[in-house]
Protein backbone atom coordinates (compact mmCIF):
# COMPACT_ATOMS: atom_id res chain seq x y z
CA UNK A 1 -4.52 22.41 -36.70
CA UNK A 2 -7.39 24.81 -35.71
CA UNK A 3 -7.97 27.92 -38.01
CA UNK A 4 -11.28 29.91 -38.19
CA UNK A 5 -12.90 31.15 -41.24
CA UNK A 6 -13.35 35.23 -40.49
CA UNK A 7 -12.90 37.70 -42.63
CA UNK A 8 -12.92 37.19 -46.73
CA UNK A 9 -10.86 34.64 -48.06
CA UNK A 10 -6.96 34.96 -49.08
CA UNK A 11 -6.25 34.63 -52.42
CA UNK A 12 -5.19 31.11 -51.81
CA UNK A 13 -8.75 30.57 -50.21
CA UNK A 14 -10.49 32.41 -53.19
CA UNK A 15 -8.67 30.37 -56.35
CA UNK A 16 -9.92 28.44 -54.16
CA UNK A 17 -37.86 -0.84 -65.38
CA UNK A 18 -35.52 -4.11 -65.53
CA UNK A 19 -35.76 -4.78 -68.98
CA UNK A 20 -38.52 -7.74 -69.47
CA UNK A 21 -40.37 -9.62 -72.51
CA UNK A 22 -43.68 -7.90 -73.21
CA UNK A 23 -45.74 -11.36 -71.08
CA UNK A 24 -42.82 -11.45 -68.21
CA UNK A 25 -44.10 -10.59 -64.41
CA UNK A 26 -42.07 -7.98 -63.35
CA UNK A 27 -40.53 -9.14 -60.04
CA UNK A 28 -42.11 -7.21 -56.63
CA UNK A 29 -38.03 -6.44 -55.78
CA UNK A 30 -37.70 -4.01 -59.22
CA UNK A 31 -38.46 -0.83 -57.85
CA UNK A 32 -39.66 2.15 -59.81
CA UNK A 33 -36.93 5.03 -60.31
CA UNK A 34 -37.00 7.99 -57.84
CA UNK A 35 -38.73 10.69 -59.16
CA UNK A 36 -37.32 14.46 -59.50
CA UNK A 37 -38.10 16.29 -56.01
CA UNK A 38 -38.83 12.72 -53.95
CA UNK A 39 -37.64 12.88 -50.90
CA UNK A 40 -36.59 10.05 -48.13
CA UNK A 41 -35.14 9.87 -44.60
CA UNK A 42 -32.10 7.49 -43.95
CA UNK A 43 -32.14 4.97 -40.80
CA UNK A 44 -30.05 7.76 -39.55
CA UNK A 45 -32.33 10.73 -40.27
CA UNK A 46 -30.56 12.24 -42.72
CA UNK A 47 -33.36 13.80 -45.15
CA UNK A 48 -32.38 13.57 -48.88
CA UNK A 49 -34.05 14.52 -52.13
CA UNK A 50 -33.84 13.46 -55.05
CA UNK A 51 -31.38 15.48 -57.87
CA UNK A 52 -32.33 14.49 -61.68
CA UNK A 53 -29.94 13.38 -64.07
CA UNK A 54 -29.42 16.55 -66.59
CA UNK A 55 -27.07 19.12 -68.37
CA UNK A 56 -26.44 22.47 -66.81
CA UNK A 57 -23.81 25.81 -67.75
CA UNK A 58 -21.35 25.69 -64.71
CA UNK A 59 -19.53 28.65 -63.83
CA UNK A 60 -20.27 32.36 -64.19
CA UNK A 61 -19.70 35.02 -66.90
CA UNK A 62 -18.03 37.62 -66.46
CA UNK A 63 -21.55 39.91 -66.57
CA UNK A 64 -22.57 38.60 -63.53
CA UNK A 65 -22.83 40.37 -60.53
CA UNK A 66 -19.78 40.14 -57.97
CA UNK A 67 -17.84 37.56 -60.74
CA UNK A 68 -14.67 36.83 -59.98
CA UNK A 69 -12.03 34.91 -62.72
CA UNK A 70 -11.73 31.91 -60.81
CA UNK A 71 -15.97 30.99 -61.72
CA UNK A 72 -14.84 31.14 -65.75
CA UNK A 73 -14.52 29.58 -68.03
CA UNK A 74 -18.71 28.97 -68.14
CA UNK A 75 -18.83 25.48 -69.95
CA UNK A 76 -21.64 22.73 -70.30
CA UNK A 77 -21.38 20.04 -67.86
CA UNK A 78 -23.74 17.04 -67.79
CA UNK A 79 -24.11 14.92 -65.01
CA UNK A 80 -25.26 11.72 -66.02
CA UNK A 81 -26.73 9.59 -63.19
CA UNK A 82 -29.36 11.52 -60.33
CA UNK A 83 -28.46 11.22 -57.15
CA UNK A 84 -29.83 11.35 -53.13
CA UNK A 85 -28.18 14.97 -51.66
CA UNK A 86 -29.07 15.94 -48.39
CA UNK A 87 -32.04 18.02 -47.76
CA UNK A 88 -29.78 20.30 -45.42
CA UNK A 89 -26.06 20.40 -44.09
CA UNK A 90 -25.14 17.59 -41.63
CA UNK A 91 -26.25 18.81 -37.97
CA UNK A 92 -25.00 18.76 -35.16
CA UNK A 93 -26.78 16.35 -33.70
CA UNK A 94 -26.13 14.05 -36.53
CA UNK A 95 -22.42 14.37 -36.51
CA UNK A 96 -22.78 13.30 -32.46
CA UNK A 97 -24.84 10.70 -33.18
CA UNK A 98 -22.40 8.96 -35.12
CA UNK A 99 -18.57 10.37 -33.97
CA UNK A 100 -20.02 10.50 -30.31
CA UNK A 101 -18.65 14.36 -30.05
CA UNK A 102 -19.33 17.87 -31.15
CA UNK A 103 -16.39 19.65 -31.96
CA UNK A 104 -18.77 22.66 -33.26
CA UNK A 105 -17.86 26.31 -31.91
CA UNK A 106 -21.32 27.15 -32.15
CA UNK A 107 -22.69 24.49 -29.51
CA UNK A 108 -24.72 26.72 -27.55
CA UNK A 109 -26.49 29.76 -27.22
CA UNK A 110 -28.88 29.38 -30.43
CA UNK A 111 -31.14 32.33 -31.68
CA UNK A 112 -34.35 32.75 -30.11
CA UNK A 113 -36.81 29.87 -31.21
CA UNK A 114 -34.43 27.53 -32.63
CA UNK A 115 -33.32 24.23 -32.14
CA UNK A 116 -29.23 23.90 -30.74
CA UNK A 117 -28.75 20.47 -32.08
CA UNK A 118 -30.23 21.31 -35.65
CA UNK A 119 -27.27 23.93 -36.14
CA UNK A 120 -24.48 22.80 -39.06
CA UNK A 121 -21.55 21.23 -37.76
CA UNK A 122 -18.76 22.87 -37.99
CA UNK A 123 -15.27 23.63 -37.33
CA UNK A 124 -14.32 19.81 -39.34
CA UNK A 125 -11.45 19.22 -41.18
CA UNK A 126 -12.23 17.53 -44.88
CA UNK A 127 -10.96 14.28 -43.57
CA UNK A 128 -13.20 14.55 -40.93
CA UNK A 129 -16.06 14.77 -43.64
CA UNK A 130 -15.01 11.42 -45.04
CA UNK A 131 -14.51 9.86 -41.86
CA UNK A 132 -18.37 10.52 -41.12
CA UNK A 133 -19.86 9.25 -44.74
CA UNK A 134 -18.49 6.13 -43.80
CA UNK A 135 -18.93 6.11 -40.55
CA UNK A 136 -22.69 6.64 -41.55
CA UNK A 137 -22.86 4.06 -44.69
CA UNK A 138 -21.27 1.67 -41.91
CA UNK A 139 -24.32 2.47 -39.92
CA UNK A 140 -26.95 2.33 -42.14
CA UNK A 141 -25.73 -1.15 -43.75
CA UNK A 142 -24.79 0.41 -46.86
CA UNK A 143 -21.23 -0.16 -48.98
CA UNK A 144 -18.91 2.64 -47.62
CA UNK A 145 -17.80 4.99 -50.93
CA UNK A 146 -13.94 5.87 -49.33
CA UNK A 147 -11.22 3.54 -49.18
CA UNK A 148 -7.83 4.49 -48.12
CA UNK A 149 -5.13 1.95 -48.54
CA UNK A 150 -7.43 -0.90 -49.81
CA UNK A 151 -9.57 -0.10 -46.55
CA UNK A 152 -13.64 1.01 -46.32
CA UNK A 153 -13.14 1.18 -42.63
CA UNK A 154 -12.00 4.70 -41.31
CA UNK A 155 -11.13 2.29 -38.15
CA UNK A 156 -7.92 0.78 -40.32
CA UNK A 157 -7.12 4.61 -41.25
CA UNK A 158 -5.60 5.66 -38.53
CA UNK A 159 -6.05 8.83 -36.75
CA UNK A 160 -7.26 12.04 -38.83
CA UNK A 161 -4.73 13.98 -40.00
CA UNK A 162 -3.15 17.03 -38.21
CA UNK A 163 -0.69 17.47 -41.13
CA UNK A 164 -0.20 16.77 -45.00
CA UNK A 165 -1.07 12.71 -45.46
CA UNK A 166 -0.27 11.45 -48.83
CA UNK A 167 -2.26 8.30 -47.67
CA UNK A 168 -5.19 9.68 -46.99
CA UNK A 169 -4.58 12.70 -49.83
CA UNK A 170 -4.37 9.28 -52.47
CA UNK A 171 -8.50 8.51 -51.02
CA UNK A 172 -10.41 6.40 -53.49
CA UNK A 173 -13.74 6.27 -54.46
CA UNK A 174 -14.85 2.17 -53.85
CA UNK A 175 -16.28 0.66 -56.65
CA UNK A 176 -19.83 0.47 -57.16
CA UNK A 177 -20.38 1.35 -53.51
CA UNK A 178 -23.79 2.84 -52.34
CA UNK A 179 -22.42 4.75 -49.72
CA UNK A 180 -22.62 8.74 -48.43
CA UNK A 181 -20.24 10.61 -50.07
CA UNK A 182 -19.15 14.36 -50.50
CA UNK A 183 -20.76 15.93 -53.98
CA UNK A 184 -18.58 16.44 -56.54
CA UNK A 185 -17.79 20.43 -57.41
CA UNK A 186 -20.24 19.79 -60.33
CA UNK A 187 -23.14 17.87 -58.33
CA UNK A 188 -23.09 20.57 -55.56
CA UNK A 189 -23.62 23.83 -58.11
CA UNK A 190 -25.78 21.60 -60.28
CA UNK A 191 -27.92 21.21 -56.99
CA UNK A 192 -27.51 24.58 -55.88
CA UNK A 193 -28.90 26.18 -58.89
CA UNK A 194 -31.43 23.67 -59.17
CA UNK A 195 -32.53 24.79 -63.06
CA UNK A 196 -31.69 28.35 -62.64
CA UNK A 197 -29.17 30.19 -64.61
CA UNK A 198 -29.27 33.56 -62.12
CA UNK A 199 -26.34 34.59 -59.34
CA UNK A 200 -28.86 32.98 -56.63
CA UNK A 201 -31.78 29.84 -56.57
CA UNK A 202 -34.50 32.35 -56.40
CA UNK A 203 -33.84 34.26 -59.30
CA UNK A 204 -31.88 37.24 -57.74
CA UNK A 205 -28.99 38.87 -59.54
CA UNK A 206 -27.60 41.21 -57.03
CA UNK A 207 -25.51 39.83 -54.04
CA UNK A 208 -26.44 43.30 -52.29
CA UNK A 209 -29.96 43.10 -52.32
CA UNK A 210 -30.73 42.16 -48.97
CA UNK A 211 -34.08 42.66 -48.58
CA UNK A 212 -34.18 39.46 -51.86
CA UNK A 213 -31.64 37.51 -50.20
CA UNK A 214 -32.90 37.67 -46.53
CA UNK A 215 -35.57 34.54 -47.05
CA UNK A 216 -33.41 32.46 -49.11
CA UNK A 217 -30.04 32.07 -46.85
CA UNK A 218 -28.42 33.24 -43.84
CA UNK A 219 -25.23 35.79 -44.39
CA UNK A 220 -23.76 38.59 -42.76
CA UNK A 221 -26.13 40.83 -42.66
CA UNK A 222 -28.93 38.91 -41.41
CA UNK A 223 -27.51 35.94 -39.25
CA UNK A 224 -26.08 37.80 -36.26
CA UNK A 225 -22.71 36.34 -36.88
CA UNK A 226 -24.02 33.25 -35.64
CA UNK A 227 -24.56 29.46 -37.48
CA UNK A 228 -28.61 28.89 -37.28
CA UNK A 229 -30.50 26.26 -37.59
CA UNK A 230 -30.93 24.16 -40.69
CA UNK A 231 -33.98 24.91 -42.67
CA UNK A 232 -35.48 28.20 -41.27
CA UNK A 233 -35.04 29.62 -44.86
CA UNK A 234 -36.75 29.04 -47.93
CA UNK A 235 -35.74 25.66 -50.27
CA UNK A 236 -34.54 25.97 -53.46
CA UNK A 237 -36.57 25.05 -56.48
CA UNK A 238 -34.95 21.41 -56.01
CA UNK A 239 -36.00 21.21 -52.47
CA UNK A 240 -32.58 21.74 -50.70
CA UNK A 241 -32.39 24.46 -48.12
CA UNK A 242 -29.02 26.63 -46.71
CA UNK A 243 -26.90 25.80 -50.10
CA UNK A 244 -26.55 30.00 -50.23
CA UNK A 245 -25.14 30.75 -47.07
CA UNK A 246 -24.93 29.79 -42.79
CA UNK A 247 -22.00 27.19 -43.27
CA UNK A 248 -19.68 26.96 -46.26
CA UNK A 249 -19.70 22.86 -47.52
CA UNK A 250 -16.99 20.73 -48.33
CA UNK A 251 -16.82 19.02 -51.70
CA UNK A 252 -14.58 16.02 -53.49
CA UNK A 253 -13.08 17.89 -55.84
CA UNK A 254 -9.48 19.45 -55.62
CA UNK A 255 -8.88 22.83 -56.51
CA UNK A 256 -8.29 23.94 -60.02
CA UNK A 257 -8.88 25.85 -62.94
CA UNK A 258 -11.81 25.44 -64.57
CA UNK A 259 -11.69 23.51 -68.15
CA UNK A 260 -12.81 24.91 -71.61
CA UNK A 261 -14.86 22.43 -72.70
CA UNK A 262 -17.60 20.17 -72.52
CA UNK A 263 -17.82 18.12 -69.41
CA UNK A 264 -19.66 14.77 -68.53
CA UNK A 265 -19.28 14.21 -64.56
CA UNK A 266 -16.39 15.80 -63.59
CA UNK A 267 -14.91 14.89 -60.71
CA UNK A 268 -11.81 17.80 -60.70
CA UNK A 269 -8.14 16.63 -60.50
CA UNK A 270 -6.39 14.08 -59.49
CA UNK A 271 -4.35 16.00 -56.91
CA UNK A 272 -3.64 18.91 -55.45
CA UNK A 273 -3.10 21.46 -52.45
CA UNK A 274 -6.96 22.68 -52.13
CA UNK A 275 -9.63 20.74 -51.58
CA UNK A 276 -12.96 22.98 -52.69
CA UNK A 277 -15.88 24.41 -50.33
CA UNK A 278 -18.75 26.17 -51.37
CA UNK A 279 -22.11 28.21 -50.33
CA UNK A 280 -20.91 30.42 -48.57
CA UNK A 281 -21.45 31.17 -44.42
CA UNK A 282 -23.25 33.14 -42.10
CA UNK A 283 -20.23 35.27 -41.64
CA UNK A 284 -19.58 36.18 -45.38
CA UNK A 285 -21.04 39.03 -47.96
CA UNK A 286 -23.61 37.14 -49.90
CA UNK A 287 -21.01 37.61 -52.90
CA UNK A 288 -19.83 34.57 -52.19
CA UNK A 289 -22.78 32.56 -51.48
CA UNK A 290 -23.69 32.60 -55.37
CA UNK A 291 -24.20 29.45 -57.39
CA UNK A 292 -21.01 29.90 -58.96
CA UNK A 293 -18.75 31.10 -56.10
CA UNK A 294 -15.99 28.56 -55.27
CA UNK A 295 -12.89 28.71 -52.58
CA UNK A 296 -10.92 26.07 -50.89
CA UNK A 297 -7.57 25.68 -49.00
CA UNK A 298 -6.00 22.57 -47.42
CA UNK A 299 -7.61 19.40 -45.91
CA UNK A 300 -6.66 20.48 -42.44
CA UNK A 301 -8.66 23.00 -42.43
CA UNK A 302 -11.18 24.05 -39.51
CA UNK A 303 -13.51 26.76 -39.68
CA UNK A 304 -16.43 27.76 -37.44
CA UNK A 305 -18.67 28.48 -40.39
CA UNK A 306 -17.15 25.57 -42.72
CA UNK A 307 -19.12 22.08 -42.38
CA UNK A 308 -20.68 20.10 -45.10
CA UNK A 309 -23.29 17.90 -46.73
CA UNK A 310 -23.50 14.50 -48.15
CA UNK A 311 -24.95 12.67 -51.35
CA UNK A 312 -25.33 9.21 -52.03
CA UNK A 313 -26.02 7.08 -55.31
């Protein structure tokens, strides 16, 4: 099933220290806790930073520039443990380093100056997504965090999905597992706003203030309808670069409404229709590249401004 992501979305779219006695050695294996801001680079390259443990207000009020219902109720939502997210959204060049293909649209022709292989991947379903995090935690000798029938190996799957799959709709996260792994709705805004409470990471309120927006993200008015390469904008105060705009990103979570109350690691429903992207694209209003934006529609779905990034424990 191949449909492209260009125009705004339907409504459908748019709901969418080990603990030691005071005279014990501490053993040279225990390993200090990353640090807020750390970064590292996987076997693989994929460059990750690291995402504190904290509380944040998820969602958007209905004050807020360009709000739509969908981003309410606001709520606090705490998530517990930090966690590795990548630096930038999987590349092309990563994707063909570990499927052995590109199936990007955007495969050639890059903007003047930049790199063709350090574009987002795109035009991947969500199964496709989950297919590559263990693909790469196969890879890089860590536990694979999907398991679909009892299975870690995507090679006991089956082929990915051209049409509705109870099997691999019933996915499982695998116990303790250290693996890549899509972020949670909750990880990726967390991320995204990285301490802020304003529409966008650098403090700007207005979706249609261009010339604010132009050095944080790539959207329609500044991309040239075109994916670019990862990383030619400015970071976020957490160190993560394109979460507001070039390629929407696929998350775990199923679509639904948002909860009143308190939250501690959400991980959305159980099931559903929609499974939830966010960040908006290079071919999109900056409206709905905001922190708070979210959309989704159905695991099949291919767009050639929808890819994704990955987080690991």
């Amino acid at each position: 099933m191949t449909k492209k992501i260009l125009g705004m979305p339907t409504l459908a779219l748019m709901f969418s220290l080990a603990a030691c006695g005071s005279n014990a050695p501490v053993s040279a294996a225990v390993q200090a806790p990353p640090q807020a801001g750390q970064r590292t680079v996987s076997p693989a390259g994929i460059e990750a930073v690291w995402i504190p443990a904290g509380t944040f207000t998820m969602g958007s009020h209905e004050s807020e520039i360009g709000w739509f219902e969908r981003e309410s109720p606001q709520r606090q939502v705490t998530i517990s443990q930090g966690f590795w997210m990548g630096v930038y959204p999987v590349t092309q060049q990563q994707w063909e380093a570990v499927m052995g293909d590109n199936p990007s649209e955007f495969s050639s022709d890059p903007a003047d100056g930049e790199t063709q292989g350090r574009r987002p991947v795109e035009m991947v379903t969500w199964y496709d997504a989950i297919v590559f995090a263990n693909r790469l935690s196969i890879m890089e000798g860590l536990s694979p965090a999907y398991s679909i029938a009892g299975s870690v190996n995507p090679d006991d799957w089956g082929a990915v999905p051209t049409s509705g799959n109870t099997s691999w709709d019933a996915v499982e996260i695998a116990p303790g597992s250290n693996g890549w792994r899509l972020p949670t709705e909750a990880q990726w805004e967390y991320a995204a706003r990285a301490g802020t409470t304003s529409a966008f990471s650098d403090g700007t309120q207005d979706w249609e203030d261009q010339a604010a927006l132009d050095g944080i993200g790539w959207f329609n008015f500044n991309s040239g309808g075109i994916t670019r390469e990862v990383g030619r904008r400015q970071a976020n105060p957490w160190g993560l670069h394109d979460m507001h705009g070039n390629v929407w990103e696929w998350v775990w979570d199923w679509l639904d409404l948002y909860p009143a109350q308190e939250q501690t690691d959400p991980a959305g429903a159980s099931s559903g229709a929609y499974r939830v992207y966010r960040g908006g694209s290079s071919a999109f209003p900056a409206r709905v590249a905001r922190s708070a934006f979210r959309s989704g529609d159905t695991a099949l779905l291919r767009g050639n401004n929808l890819g994704f990034r990955l987080v690991r424990p």
